[in-house]
N, C-alpha and C. Protein backbone atom coordinates (compact mmCIF):
# COMPACT_ATOMS: atom_id res chain seq x y z
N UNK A 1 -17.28 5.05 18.02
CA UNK A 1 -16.27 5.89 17.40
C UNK A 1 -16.82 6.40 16.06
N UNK A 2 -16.45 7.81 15.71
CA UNK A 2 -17.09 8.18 14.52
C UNK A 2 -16.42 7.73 13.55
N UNK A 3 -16.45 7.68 12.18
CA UNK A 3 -15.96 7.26 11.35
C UNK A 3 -15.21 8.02 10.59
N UNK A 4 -15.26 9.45 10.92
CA UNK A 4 -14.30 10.55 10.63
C UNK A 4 -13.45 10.40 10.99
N UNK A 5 -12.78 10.37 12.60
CA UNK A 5 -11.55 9.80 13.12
C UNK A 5 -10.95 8.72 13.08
N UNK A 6 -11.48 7.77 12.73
CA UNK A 6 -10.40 6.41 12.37
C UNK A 6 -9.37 6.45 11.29
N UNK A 7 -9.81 7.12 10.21
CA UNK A 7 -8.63 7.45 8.98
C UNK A 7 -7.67 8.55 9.84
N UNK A 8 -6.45 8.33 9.93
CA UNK A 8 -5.87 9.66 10.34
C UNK A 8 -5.08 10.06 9.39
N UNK A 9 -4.38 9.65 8.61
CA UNK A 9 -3.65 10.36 7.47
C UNK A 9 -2.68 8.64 6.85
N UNK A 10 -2.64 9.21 5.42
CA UNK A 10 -1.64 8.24 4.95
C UNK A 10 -0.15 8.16 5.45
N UNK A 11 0.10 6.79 5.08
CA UNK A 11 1.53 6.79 5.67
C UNK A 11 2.39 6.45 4.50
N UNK A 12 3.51 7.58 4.30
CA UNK A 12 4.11 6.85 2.73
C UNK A 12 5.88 6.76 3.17
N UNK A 13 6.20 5.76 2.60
CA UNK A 13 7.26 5.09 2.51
C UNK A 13 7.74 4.64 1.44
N UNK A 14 8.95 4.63 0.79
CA UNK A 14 9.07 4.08 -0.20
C UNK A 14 8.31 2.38 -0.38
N UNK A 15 8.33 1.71 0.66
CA UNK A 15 7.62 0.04 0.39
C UNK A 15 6.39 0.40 0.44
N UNK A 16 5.52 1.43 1.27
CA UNK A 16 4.32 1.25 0.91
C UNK A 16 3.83 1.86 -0.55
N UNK A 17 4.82 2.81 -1.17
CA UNK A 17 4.37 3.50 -2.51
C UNK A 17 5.17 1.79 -3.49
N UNK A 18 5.48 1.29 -2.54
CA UNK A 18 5.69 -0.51 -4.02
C UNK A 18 4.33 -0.98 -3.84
N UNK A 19 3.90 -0.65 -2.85
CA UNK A 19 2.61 -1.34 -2.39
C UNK A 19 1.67 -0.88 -3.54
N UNK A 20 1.76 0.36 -3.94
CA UNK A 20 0.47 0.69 -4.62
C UNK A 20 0.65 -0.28 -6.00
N UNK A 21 1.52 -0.02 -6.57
CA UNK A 21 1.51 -1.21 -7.86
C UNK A 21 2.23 -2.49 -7.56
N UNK A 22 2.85 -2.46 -6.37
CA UNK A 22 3.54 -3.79 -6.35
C UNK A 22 4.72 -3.79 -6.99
N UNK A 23 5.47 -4.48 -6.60
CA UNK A 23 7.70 -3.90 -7.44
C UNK A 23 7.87 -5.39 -8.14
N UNK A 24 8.69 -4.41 -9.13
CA UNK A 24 9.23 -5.92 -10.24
C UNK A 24 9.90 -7.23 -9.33
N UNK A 25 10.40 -7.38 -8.15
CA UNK A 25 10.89 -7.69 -7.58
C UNK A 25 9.16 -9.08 -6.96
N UNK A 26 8.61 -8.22 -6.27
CA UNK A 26 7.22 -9.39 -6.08
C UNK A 26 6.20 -9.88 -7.38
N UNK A 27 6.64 -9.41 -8.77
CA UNK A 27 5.57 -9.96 -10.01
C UNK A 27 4.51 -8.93 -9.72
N UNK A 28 4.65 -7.70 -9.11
CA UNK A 28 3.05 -7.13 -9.02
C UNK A 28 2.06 -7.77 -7.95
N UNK A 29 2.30 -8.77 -7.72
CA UNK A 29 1.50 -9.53 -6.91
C UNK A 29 1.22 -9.31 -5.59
N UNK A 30 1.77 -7.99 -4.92
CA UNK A 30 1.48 -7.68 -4.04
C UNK A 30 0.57 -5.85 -3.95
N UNK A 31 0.23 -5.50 -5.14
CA UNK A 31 0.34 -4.07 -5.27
C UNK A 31 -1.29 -3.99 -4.66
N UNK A 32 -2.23 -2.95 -5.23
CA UNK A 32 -2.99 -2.05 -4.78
C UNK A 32 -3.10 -2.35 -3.36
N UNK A 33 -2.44 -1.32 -2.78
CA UNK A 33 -2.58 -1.67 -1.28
C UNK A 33 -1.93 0.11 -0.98
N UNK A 34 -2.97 0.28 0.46
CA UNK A 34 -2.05 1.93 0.70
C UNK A 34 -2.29 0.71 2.43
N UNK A 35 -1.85 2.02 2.90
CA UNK A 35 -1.05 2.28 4.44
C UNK A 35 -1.53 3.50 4.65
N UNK A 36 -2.01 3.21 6.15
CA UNK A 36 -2.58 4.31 7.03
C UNK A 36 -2.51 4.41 7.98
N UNK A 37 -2.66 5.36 8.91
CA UNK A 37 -2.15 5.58 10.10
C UNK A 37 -4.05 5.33 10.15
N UNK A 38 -4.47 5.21 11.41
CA UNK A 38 -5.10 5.45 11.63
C UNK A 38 -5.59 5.18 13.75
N UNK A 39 -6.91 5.43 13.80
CA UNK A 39 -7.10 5.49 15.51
C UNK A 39 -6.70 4.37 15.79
N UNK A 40 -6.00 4.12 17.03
CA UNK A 40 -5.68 2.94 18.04
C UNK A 40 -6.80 2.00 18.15
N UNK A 41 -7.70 2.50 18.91
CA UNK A 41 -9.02 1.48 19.33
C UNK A 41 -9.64 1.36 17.93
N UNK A 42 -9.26 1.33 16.86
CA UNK A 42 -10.46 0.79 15.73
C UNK A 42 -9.88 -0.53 15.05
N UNK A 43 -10.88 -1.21 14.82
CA UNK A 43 -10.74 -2.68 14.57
C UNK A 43 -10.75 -2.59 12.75
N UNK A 44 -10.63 -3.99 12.39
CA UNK A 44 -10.53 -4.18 11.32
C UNK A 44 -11.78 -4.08 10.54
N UNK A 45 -13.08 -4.52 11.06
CA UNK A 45 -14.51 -3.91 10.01
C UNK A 45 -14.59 -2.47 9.93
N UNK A 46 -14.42 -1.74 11.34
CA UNK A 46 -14.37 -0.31 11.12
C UNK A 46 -13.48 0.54 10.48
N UNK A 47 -11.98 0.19 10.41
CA UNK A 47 -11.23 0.58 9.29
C UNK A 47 -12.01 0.31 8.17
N UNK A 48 -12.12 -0.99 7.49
CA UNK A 48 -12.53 -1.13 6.50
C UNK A 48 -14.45 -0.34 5.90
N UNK A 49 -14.98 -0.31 6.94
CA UNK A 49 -16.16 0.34 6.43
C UNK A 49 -16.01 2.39 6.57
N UNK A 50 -14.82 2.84 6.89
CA UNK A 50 -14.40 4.20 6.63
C UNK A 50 -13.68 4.41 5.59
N UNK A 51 -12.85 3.22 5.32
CA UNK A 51 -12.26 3.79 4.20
C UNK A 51 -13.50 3.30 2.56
N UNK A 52 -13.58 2.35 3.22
CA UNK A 52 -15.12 2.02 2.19
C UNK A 52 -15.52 3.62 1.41
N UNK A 53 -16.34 3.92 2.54
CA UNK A 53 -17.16 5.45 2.56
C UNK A 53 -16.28 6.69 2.22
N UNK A 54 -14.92 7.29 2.76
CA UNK A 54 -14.57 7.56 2.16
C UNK A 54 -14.23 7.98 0.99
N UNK A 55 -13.32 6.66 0.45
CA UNK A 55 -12.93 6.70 -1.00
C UNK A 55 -14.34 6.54 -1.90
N UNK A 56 -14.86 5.86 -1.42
CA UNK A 56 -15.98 5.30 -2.32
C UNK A 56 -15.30 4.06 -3.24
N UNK A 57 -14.83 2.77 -2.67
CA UNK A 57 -14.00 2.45 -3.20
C UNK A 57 -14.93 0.69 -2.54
N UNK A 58 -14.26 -0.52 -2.99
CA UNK A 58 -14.64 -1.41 -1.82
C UNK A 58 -12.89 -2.02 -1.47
N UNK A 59 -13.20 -2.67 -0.10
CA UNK A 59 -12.05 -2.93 0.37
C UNK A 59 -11.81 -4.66 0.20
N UNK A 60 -10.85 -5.58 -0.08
CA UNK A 60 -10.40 -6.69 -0.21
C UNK A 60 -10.47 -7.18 1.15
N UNK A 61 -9.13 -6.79 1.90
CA UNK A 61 -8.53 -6.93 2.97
C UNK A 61 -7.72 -5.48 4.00
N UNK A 62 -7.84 -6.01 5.42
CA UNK A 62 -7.10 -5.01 6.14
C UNK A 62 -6.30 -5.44 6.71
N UNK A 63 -4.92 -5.43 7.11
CA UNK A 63 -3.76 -5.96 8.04
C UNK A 63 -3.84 -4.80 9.07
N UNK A 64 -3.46 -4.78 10.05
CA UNK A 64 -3.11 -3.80 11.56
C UNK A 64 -2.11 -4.15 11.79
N UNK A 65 -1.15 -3.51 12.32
CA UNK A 65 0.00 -3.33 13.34
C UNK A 65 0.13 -1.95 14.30
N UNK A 66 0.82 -2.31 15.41
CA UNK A 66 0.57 -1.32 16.14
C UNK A 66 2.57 -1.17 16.28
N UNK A 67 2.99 0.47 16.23
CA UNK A 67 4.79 0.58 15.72
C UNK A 67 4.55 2.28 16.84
N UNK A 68 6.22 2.57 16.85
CA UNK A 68 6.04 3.60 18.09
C UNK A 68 5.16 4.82 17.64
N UNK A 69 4.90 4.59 15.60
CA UNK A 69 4.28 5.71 15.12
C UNK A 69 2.95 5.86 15.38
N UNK A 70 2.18 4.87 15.78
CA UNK A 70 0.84 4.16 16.02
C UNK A 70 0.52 3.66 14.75
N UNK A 71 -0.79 3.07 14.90
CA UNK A 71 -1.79 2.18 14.65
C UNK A 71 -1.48 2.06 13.41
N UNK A 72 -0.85 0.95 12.36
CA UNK A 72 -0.88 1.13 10.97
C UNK A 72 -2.04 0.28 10.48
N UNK A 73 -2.60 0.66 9.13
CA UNK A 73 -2.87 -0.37 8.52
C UNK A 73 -3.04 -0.51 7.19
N UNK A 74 -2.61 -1.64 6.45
CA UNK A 74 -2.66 -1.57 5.11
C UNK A 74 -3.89 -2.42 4.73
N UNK A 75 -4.68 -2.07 3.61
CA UNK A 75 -5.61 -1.79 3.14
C UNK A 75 -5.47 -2.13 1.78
N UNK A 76 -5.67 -3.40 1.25
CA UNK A 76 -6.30 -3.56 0.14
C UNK A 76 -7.39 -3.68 -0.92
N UNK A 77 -7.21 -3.03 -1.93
CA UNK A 77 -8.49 -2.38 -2.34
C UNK A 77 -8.78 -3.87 -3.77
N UNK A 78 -10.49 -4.04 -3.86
CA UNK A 78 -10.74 -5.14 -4.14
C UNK A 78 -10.47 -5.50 -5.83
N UNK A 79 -10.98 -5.89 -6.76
CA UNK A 79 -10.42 -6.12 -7.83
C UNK A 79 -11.35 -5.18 -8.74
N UNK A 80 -10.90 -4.18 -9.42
CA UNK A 80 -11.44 -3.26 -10.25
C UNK A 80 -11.73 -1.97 -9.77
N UNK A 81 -10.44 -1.64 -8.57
CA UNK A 81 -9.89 -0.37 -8.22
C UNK A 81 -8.61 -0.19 -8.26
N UNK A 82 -8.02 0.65 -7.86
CA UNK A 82 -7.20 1.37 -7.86
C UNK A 82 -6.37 2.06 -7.00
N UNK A 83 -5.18 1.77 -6.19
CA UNK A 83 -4.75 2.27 -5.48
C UNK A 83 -3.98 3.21 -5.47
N UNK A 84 -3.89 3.59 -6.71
CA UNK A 84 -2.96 4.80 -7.88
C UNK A 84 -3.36 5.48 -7.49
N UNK A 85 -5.10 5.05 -8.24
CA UNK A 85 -6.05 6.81 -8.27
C UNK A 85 -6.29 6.92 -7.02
N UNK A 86 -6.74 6.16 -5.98
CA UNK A 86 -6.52 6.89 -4.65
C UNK A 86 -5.12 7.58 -3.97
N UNK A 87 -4.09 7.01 -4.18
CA UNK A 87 -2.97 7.87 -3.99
C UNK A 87 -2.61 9.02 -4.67
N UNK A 88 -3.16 9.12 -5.74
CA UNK A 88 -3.16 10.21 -6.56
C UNK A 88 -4.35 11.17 -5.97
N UNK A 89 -5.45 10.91 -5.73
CA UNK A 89 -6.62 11.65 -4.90
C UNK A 89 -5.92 12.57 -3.90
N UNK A 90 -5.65 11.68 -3.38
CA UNK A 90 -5.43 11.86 -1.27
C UNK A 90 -3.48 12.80 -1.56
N UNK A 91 -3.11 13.11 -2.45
CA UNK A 91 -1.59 13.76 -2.65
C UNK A 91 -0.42 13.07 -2.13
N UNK A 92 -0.51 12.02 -2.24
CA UNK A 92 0.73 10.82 -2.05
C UNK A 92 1.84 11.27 -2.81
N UNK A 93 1.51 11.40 -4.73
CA UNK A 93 2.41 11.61 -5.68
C UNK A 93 2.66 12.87 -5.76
């Protein structure tokens, strides 16, 4: 699979835009994190090494779920990034 098609577009929701800084409600302790739609058949290293390349960013962790919208996954970005400035990049805000 190329690595062009696995990102398919962000997914925004009000909980995933808490996600980016995390809500007074979790201490922050859950924030830089986006949500993405992305391809069905792609696994968790290959998410993570597209959005890697991509953003130019490095990745923490990836969660998957699969919902009637398809393939989600949230994506946390590692310590001394930013999930702002990528939501701010990509036109979230």
């Amino acid at each position: 699979m190329k690595i062009d098609n696995i990102l398919i577009h962000p997914y925004v929701t009000e909980k995933s835009m808490n996600h980016l800084s995390g809500s007074p409600v979790q201490n922050y302790k859950d924030g830089n994190r986006l949500e993405f739609i992305v391809h069905r058949d792609a696994d968790k290293p290959q998410i993570k090494k597209a959005f890697e390349e991509r953003f130019d960013v490095k990745v923490d962790k990836v969660w998957t779920r699969i919902e009637k919208t398809g393939k989600h996954a949230i994506i946390k970005l590692a310590d001394g990034y930013s999930a702002e400035e990528i939501g701010s990049r990509i036109g979230v805000f």
